[in-house]
N, C-alpha and C. Protein backbone atom coordinates (compact mmCIF):
# COMPACT_ATOMS: atom_id res chain seq x y z
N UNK A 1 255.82 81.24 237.46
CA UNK A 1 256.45 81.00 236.17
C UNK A 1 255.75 79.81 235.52
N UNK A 2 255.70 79.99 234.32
CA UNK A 2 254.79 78.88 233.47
C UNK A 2 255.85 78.26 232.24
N UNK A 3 255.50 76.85 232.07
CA UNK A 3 255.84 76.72 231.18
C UNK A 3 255.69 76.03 230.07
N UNK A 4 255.81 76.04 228.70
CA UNK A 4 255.63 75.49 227.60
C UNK A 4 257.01 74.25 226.44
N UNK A 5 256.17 73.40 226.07
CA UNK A 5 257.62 72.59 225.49
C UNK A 5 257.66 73.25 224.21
N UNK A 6 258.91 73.15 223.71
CA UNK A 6 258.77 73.50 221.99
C UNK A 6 257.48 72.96 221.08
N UNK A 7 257.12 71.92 221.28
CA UNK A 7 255.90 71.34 220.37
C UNK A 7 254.92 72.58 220.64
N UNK A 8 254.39 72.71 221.87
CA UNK A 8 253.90 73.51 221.90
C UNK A 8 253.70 74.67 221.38
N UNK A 9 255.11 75.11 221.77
CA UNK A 9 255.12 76.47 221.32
C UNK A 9 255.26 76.86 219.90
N UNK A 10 255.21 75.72 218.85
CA UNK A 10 255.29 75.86 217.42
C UNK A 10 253.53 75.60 217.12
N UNK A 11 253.01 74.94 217.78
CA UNK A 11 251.88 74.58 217.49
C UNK A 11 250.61 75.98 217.55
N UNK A 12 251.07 76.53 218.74
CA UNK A 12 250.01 77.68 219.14
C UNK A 12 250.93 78.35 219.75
N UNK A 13 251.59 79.54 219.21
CA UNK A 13 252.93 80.44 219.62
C UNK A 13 252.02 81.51 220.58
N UNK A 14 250.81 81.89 219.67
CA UNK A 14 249.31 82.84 220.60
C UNK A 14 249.23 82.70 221.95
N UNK A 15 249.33 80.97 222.17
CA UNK A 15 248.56 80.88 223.48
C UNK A 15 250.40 80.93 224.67
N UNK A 16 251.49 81.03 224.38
CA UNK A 16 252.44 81.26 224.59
C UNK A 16 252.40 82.43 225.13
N UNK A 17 252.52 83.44 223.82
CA UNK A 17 252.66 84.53 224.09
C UNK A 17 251.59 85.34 224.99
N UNK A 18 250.30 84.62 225.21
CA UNK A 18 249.19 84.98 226.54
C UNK A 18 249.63 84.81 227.16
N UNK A 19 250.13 83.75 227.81
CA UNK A 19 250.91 83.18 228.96
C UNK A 19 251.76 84.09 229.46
N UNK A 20 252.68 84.72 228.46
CA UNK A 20 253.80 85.57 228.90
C UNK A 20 253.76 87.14 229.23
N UNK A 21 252.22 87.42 228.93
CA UNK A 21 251.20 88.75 229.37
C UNK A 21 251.39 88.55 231.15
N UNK A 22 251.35 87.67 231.65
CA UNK A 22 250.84 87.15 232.81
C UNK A 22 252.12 86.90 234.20
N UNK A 23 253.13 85.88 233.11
CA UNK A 23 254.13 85.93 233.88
C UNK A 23 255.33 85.07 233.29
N UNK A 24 256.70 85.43 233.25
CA UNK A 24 257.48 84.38 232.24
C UNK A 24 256.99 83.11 232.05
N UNK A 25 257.72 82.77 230.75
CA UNK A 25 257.22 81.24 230.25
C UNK A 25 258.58 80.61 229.89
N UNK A 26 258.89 79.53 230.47
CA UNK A 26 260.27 78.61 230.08
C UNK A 26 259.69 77.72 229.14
N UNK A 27 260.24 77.77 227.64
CA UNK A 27 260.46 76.87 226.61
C UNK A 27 261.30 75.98 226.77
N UNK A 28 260.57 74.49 226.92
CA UNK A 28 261.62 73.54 227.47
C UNK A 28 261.65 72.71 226.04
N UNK A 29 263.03 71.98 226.36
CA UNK A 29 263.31 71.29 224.86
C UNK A 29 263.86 70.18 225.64
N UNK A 30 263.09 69.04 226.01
CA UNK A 30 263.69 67.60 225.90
C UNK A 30 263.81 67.63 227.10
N UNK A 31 263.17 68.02 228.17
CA UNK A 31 263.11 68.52 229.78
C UNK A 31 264.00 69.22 230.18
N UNK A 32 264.55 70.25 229.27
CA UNK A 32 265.72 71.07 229.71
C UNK A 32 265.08 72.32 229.11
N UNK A 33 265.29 73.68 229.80
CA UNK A 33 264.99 74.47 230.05
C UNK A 33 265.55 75.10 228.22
N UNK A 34 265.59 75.60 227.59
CA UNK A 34 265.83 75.81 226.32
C UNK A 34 265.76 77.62 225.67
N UNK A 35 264.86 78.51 226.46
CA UNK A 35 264.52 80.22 226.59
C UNK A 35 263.75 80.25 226.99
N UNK A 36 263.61 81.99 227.42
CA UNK A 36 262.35 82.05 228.12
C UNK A 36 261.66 83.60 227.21
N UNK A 37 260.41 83.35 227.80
CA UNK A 37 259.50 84.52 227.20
C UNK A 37 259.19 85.30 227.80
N UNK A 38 259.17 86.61 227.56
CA UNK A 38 259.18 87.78 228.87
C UNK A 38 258.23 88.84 227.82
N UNK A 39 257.08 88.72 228.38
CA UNK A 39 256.20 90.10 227.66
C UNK A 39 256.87 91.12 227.89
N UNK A 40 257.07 92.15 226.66
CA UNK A 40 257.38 93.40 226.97
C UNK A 40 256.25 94.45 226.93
N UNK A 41 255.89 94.51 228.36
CA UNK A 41 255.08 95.30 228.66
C UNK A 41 255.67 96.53 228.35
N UNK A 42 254.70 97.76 227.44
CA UNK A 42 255.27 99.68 227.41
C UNK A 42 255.34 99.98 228.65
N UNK A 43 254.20 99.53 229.17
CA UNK A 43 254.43 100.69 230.75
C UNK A 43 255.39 100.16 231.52
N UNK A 44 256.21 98.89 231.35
CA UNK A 44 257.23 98.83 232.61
C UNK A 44 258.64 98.21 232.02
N UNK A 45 258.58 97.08 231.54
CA UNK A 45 260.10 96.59 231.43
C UNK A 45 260.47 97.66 229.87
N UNK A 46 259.71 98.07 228.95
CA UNK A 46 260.17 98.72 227.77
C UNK A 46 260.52 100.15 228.48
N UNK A 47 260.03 100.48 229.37
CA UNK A 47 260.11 102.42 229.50
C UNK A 47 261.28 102.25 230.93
N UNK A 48 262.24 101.32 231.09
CA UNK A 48 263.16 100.88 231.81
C UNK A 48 263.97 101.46 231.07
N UNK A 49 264.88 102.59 231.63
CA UNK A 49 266.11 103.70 231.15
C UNK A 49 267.02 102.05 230.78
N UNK A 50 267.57 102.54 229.37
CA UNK A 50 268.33 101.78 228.50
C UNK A 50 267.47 100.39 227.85
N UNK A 51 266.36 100.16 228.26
CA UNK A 51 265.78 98.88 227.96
C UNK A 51 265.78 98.68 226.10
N UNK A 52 265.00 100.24 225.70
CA UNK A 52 264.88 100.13 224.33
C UNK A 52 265.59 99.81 223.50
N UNK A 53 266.72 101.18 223.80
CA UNK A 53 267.85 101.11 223.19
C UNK A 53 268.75 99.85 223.30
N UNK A 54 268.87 99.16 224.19
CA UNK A 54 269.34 97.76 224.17
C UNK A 54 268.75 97.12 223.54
N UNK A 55 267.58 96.88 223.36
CA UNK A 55 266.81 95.83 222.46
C UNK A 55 267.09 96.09 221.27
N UNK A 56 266.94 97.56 220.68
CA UNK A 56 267.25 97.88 219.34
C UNK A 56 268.60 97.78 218.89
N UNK A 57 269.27 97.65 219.66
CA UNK A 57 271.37 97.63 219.40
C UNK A 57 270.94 96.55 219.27
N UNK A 58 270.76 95.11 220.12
CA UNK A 58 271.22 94.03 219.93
C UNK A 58 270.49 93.49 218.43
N UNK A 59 269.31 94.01 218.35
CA UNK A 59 268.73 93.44 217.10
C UNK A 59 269.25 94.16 215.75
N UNK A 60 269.67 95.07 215.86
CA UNK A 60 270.46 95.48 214.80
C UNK A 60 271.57 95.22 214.45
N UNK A 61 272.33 94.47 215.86
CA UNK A 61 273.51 94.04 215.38
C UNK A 61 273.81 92.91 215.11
N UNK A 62 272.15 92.17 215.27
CA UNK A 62 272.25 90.54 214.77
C UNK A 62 272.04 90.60 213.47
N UNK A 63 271.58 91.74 212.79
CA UNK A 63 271.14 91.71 211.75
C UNK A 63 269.48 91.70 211.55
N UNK A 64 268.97 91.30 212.47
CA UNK A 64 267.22 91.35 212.45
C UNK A 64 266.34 92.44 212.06
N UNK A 65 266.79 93.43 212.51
CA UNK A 65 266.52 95.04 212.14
C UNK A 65 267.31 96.01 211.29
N UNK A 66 266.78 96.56 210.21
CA UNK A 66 267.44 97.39 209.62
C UNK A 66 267.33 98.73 210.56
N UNK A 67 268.76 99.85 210.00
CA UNK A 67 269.21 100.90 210.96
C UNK A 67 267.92 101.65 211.18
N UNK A 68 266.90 102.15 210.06
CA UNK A 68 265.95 102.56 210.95
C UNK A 68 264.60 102.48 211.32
N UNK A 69 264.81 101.03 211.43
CA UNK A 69 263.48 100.57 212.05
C UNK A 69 264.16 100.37 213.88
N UNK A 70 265.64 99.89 213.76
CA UNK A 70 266.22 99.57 215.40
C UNK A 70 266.27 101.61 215.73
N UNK A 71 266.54 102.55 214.88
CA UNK A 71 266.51 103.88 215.56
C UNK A 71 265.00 104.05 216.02
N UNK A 72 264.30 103.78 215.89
CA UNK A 72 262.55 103.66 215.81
C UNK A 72 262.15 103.33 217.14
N UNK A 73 262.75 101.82 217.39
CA UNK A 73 262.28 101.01 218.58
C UNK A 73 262.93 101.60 219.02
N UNK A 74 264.49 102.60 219.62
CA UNK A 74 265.22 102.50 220.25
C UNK A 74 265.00 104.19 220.85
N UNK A 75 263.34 104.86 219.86
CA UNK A 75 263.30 106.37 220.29
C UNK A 75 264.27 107.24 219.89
N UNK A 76 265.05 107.09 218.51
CA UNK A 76 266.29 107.65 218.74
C UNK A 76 265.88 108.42 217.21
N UNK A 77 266.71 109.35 216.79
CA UNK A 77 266.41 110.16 215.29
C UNK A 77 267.23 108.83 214.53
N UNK A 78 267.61 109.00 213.15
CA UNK A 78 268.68 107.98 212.73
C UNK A 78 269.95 108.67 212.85
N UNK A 79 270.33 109.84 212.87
CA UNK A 79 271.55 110.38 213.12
C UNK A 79 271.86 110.14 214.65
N UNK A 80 271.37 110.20 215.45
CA UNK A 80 271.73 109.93 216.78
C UNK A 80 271.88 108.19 217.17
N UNK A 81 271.30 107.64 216.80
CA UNK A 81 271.01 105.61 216.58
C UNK A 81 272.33 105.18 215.83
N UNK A 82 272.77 105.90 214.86
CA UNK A 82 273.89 105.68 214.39
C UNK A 82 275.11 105.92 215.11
N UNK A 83 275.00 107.34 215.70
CA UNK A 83 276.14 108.12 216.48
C UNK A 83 276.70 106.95 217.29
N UNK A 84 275.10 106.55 218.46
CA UNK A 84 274.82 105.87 219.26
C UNK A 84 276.26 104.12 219.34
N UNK A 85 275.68 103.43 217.95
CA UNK A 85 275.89 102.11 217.61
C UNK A 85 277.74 102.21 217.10
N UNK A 86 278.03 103.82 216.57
CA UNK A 86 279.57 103.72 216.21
C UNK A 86 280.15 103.96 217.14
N UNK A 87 279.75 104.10 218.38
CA UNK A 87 280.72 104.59 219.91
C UNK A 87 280.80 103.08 220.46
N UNK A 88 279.74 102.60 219.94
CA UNK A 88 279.89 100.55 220.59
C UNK A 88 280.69 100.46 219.96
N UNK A 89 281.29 100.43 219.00
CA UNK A 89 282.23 99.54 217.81
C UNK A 89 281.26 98.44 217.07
N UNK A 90 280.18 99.18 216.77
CA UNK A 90 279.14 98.12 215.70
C UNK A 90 279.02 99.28 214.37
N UNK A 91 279.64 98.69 213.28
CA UNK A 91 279.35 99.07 212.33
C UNK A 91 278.11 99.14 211.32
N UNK A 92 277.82 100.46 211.07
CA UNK A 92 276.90 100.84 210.08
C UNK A 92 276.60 100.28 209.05
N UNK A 93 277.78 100.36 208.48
CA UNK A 93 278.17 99.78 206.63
C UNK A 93 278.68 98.60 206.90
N UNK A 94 277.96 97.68 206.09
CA UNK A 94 278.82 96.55 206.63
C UNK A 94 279.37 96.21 204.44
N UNK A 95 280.14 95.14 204.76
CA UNK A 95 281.23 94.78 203.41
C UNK A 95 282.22 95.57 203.82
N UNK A 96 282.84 95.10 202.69
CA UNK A 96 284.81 95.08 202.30
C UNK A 96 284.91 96.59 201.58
N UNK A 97 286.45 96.39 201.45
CA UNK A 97 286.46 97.68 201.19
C UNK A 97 286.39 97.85 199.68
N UNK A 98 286.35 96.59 198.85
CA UNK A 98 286.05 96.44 197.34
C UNK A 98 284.15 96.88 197.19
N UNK A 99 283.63 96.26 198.49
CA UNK A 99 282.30 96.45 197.98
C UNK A 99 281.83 98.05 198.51
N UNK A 100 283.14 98.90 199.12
CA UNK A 100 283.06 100.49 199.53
C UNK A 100 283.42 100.86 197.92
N UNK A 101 284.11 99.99 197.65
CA UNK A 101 284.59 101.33 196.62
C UNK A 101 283.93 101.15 195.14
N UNK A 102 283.15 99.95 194.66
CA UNK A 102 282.10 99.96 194.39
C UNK A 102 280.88 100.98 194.34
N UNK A 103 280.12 100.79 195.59
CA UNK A 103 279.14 101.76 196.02
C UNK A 103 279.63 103.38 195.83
N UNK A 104 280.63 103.72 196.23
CA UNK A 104 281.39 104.55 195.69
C UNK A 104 281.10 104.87 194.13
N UNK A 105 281.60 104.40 193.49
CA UNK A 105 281.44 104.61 192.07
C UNK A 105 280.42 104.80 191.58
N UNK A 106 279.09 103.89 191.94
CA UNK A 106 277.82 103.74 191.96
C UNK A 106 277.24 105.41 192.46
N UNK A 107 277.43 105.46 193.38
CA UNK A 107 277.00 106.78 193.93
C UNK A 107 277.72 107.99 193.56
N UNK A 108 278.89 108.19 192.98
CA UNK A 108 279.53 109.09 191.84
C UNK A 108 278.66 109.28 191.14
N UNK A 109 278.68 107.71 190.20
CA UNK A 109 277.87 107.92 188.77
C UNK A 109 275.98 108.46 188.89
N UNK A 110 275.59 108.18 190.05
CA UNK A 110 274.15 108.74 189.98
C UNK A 110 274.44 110.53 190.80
N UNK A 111 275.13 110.73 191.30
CA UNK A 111 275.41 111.88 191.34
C UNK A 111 275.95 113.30 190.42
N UNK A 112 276.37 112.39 189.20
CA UNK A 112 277.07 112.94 188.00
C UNK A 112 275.80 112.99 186.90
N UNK A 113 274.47 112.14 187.23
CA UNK A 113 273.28 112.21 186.52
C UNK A 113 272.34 113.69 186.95
């Protein structure tokens, strides 16, 4: 295991992310251990049954990924990525129900065009 301080790793993120080709890297912040970096190799930790699809849920539900770029990473169609994310209890649509019924109207009126 290797590791890098934050200075570092803002300075030359490249030579980090080489590092983490090779074997984890602990980002330390202030001599305390702070994350770590884990190459995602295709041929092994990504093609790990559920790996994708976990990566793509969690990043979609931080908000980082839109629905289908996370159905994409996650190998999935967008009807199935969706199916997928409403059986978690992570919602699709996100806003209120003022900004549903809005869009609503919106999508009436270009439908009525």
């Amino acid at each position: 295991m290797k590791s890098v301080n934050v200075r570092q790793l803002k300075n030359n993120p490249s030579d980090a992310l080489r590092m983490a080709r090779e074997d984890m890297v602990v980002v330390m912040n202030r001599d305390q251990p702070e994350a770590v970096l884990v190459h995602l190799d295709d041929e092994e930790l990504l093609n790990q049954p559920g790996v994708r699809l976990a990566v793509a849920v969690a990043l979609f539900k931080d908000g980082s990924l839109p629905l289908g770029r996370a159905a994409k990473v996650a190998g999935l169609s967008y009807a199935e990525f969706i199916e997928h994310v409403s059986r978690l209890g992570i919602p699709v649509v996100k806003g209120d129900a003022t900004t549903l019924e809005e869009d609503l109207k919106d999508l009436d009126a270009w439908l009525k065009k």
